[in-house]
Protein backbone atom coordinates (compact mmCIF):
# COMPACT_ATOMS: atom_id res chain seq x y z
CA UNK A 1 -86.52 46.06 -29.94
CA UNK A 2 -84.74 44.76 -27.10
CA UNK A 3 -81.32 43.47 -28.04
CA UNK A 4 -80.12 40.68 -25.69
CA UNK A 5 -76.81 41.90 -23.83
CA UNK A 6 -73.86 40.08 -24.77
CA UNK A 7 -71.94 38.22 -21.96
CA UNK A 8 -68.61 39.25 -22.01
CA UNK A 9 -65.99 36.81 -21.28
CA UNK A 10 -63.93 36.73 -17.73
CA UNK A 11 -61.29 38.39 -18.09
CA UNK A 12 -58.11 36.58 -16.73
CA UNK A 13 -55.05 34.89 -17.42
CA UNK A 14 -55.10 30.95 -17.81
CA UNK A 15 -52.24 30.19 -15.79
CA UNK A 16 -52.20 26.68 -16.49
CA UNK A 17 -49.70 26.52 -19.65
CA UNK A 18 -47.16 29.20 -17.23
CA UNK A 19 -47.18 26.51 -14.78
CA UNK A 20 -46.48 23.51 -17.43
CA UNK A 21 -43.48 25.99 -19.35
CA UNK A 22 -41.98 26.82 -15.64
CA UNK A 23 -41.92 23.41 -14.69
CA UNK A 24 -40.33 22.23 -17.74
CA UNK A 25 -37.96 24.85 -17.54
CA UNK A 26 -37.39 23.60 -13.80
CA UNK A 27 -37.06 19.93 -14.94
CA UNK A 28 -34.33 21.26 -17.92
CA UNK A 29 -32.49 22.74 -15.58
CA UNK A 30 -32.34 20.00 -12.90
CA UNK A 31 -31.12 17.63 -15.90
CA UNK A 32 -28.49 19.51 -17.56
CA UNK A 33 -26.80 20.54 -14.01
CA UNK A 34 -24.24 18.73 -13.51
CA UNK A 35 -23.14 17.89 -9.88
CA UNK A 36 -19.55 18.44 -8.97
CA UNK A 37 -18.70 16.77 -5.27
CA UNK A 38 -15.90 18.90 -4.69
CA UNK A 39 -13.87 17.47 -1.38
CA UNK A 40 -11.02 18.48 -0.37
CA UNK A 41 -9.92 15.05 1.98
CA UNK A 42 -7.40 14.98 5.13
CA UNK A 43 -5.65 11.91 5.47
CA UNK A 44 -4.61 10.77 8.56
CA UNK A 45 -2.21 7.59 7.88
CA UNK A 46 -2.48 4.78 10.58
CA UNK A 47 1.02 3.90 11.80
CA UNK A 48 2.25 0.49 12.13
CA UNK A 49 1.99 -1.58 15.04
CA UNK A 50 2.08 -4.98 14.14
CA UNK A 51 4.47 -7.91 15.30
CA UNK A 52 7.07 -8.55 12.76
CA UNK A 53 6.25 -11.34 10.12
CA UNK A 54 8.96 -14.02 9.60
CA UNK A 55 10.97 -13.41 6.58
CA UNK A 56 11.71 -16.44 4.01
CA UNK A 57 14.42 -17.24 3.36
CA UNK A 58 13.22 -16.86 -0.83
CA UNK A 59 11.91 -13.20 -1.48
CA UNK A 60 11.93 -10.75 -4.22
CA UNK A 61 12.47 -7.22 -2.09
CA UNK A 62 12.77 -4.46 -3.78
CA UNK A 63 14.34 -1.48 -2.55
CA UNK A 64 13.65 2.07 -3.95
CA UNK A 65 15.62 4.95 -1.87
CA UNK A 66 15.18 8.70 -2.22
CA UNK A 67 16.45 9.37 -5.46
CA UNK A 68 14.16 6.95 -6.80
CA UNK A 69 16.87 4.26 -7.52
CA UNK A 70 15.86 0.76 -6.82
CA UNK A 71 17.99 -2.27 -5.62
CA UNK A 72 16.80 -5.80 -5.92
CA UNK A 73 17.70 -8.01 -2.92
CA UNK A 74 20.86 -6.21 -1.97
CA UNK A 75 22.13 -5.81 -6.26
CA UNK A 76 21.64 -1.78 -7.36
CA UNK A 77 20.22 -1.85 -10.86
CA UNK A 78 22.45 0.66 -13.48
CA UNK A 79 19.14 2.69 -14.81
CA UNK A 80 15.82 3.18 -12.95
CA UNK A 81 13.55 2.40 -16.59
CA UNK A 82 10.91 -0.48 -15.49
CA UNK A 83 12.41 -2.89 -18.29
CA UNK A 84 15.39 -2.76 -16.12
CA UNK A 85 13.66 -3.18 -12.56
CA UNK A 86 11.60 -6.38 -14.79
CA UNK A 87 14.73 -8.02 -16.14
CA UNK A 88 16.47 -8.12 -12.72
CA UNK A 89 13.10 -9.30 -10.90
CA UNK A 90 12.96 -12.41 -13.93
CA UNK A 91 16.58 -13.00 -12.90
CA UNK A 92 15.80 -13.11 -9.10
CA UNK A 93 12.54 -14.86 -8.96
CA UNK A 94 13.11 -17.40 -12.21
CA UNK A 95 9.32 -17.27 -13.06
CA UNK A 96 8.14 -18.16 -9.45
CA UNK A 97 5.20 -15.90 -9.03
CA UNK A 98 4.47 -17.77 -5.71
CA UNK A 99 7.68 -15.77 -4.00
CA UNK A 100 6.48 -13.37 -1.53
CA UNK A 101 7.35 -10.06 -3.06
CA UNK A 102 8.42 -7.04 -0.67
CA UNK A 103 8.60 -3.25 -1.53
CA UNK A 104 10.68 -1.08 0.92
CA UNK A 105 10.02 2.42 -0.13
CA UNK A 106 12.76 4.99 1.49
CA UNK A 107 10.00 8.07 3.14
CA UNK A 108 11.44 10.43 0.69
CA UNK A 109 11.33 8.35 -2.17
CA UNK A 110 9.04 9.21 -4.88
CA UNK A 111 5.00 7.86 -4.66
CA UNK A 112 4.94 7.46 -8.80
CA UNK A 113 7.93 4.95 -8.30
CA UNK A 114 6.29 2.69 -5.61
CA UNK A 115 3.65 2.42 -7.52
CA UNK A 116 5.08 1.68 -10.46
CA UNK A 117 7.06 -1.56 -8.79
CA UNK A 118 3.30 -2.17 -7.19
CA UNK A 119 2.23 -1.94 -10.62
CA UNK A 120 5.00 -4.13 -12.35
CA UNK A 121 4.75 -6.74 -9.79
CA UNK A 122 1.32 -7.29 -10.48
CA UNK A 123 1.67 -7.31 -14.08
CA UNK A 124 4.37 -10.27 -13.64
CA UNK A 125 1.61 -12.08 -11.81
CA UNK A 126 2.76 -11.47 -8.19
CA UNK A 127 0.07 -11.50 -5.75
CA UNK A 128 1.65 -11.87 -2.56
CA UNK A 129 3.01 -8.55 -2.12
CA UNK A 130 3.76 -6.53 1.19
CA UNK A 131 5.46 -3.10 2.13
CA UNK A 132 7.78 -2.58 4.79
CA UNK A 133 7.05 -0.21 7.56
CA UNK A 134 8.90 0.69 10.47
CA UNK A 135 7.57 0.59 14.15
CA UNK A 136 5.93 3.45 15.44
CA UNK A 137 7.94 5.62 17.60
CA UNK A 138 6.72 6.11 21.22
CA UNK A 139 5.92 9.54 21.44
CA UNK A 140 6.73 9.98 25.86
CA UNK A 141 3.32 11.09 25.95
CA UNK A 142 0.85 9.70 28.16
CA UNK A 143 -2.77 10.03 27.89
């Protein structure tokens, strides 16, 4: 009796589901990453060079100096707390939001302060506001 041989089976690895599990691993990955932009930016501030705008004769200016005191058109305020600096704007402007509104911040004077008048200002409903600069200095230099 002749017995019929068997045929044996290739022998091999189906790569097929290693491919489908690495690329799922590969998509996890890519979707739980999350992408920090870490930049570390140099500012170079443009200096002014503009022609002087006429001043009006009605303005709110407020001054803050180094300390972080403010003044409002020429009258020092007693505390530097923002219900202070809004009282003495009310008194100045009497409700006319339409007043142009200037911020002179001393170069030493704290950025969380201007920014808080910035901030108060537009709050009351100011939205003609400007800060003062000063010319820039010619340097001698020529190129």
């Amino acid at each position: 009796m002749q017995f019929k041989r068997q045929v044996k089976a290739e022998e091999g690895v189906n790569l097929t589901p290693l491919i489908d599990v690495v690329f799922l691993l590969l998509i996890f990955f890519m979707v739980s990453t999350t992408f920090t932009k870490e930049t570390h930016l140099t500012i170079d501030l443009p200096e002014s060079s503009g022609d002087l705008q006429p001043t009006s004769a009605e303005q709110i200016e407020v001054v803050i100096d180094s300390k972080g005191s403010y003044t409002v058109n020429g009258k020092p305020l007693v505390n530097t707390q923002i219900n202070t600096l809004r009282a003495a704007i009310n008194d100045v402007g009497q409700g006319n939001t339409s007043l142009p509104f200037l911020i002179t911040g001393d170069a030493g004077a704290r950025y969380d302060a201007i920014v808080a008048v910035m901030d108060l200002a537009g709050q009351m409903g100011y939205a003609n506001m400007s800060l003062t600069t000063r010319a820039a200095e010619e340097n001698g230099a020529e190129n």
